[in-house]
C-alpha atoms as a PDB file:
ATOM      1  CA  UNK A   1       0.000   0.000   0.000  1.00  0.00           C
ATOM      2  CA  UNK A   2       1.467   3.602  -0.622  1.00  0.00           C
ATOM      3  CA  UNK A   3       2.250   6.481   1.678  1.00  0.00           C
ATOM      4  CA  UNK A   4      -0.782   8.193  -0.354  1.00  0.00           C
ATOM      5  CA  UNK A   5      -3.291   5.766  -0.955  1.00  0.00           C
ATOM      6  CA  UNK A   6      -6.418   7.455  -1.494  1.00  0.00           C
ATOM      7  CA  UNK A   7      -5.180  11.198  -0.966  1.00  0.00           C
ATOM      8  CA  UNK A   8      -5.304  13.650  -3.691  1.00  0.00           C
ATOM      9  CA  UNK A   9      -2.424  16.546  -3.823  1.00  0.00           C
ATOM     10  CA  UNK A  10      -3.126  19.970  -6.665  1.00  0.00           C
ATOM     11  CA  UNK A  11      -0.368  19.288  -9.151  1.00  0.00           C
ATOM     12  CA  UNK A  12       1.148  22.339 -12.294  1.00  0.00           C
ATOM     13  CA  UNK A  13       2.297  21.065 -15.113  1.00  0.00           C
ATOM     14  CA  UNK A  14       4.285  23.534 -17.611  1.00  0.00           C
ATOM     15  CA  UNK A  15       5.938  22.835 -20.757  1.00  0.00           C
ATOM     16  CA  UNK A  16       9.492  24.446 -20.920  1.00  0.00           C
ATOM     17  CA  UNK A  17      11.141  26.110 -23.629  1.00  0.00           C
ATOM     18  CA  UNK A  18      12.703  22.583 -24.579  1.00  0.00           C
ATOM     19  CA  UNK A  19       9.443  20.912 -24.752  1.00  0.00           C
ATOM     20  CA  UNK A  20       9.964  19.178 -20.937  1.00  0.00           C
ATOM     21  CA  UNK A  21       6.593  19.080 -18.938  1.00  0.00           C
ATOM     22  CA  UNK A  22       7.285  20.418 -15.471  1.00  0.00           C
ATOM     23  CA  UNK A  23       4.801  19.463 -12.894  1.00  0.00           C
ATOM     24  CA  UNK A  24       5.230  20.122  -9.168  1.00  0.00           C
ATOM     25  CA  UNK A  25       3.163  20.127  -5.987  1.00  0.00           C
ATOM     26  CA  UNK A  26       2.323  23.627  -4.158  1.00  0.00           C
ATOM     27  CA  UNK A  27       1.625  21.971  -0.949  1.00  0.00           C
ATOM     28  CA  UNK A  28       4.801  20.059  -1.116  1.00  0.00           C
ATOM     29  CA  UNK A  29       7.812  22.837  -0.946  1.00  0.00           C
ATOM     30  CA  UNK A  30      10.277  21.268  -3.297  1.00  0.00           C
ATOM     31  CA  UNK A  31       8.702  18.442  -4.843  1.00  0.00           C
ATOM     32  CA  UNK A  32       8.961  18.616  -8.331  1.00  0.00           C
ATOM     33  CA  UNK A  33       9.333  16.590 -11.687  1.00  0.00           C
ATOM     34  CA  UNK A  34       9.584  16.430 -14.839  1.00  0.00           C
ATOM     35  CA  UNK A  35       8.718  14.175 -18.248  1.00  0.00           C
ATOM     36  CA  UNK A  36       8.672  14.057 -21.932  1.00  0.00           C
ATOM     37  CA  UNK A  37       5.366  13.917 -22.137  1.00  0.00           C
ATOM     38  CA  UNK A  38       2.520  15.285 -19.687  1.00  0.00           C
ATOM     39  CA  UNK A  39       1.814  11.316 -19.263  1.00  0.00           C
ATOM     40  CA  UNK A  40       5.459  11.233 -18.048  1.00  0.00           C
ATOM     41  CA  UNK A  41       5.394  14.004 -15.951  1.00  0.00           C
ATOM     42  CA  UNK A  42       2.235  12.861 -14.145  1.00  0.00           C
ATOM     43  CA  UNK A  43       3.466   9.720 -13.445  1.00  0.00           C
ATOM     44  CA  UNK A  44       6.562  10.643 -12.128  1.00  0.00           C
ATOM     45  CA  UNK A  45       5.616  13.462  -9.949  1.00  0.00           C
ATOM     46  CA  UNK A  46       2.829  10.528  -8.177  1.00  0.00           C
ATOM     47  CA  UNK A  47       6.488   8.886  -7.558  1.00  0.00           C
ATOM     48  CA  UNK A  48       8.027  11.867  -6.109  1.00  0.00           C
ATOM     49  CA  UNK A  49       5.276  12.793  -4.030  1.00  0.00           C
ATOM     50  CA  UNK A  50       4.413   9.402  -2.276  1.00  0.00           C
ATOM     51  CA  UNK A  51       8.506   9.525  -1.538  1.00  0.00           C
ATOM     52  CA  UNK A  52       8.071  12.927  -0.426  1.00  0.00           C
ATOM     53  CA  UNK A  53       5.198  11.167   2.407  1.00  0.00           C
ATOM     54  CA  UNK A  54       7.116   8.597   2.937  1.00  0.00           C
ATOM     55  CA  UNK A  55       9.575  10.823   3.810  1.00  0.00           C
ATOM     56  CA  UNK A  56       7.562  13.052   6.617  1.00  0.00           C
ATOM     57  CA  UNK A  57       6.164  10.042   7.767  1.00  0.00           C
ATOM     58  CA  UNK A  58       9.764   8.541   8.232  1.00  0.00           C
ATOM     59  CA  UNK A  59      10.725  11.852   9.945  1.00  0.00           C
ATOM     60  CA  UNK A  60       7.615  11.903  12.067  1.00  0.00           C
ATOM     61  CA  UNK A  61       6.736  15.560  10.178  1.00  0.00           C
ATOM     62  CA  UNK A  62       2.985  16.545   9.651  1.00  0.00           C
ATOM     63  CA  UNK A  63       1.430  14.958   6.561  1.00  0.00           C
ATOM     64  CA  UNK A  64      -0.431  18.383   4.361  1.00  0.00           C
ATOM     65  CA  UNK A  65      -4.010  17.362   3.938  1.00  0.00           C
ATOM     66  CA  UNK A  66      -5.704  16.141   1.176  1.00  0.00           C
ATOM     67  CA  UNK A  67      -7.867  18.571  -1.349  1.00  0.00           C
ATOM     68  CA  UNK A  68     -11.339  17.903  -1.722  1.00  0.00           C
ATOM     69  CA  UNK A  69     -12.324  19.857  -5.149  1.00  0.00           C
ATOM     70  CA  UNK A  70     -16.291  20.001  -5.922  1.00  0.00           C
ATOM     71  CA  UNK A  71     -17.897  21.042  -9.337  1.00  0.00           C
ATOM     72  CA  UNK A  72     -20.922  23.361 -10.035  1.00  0.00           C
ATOM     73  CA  UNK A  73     -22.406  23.349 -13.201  1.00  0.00           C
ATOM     74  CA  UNK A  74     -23.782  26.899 -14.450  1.00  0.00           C
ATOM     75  CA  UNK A  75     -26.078  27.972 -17.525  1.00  0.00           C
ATOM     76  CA  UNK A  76     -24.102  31.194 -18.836  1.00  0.00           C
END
């Protein structure tokens, strides 16, 4: 089972002047990746964050929250 099984962490993704996706986690200071391909990049900042958890957990720091994001639909 992972560090972050069933928590959900706001991720930006940016595509760099080489054509790198960037992604990194706000509410984890420093955690960061990278990919070819957005694909990529998602899947290896999922990596870096549940190592980042691990990580706190290891060092007994606090654990940020999950985000819980809800929807509203709108006629405009």
């Amino acid at each position: 089972m992972s560090a972050t099984n069933g928590m959900k962490y706001r991720i930006v993704i940016e595509q760099d002047e080489d054509g790198m996706f960037i992604v990194k986690c706000p509410a984890l200071p420093g955690c960061l990746s990278q990919g070819k391909t957005r694909e990529e990049a998602i899947e290896n900042i999922r990596d870096a964050i549940e190592g980042y958890i691990e990580s706190l957990k290891k060092h007994n720091e606090p654990v940020p929250p999950s985000i819980s994001e809800e929807t509203v639909e709108i006629h405009a």
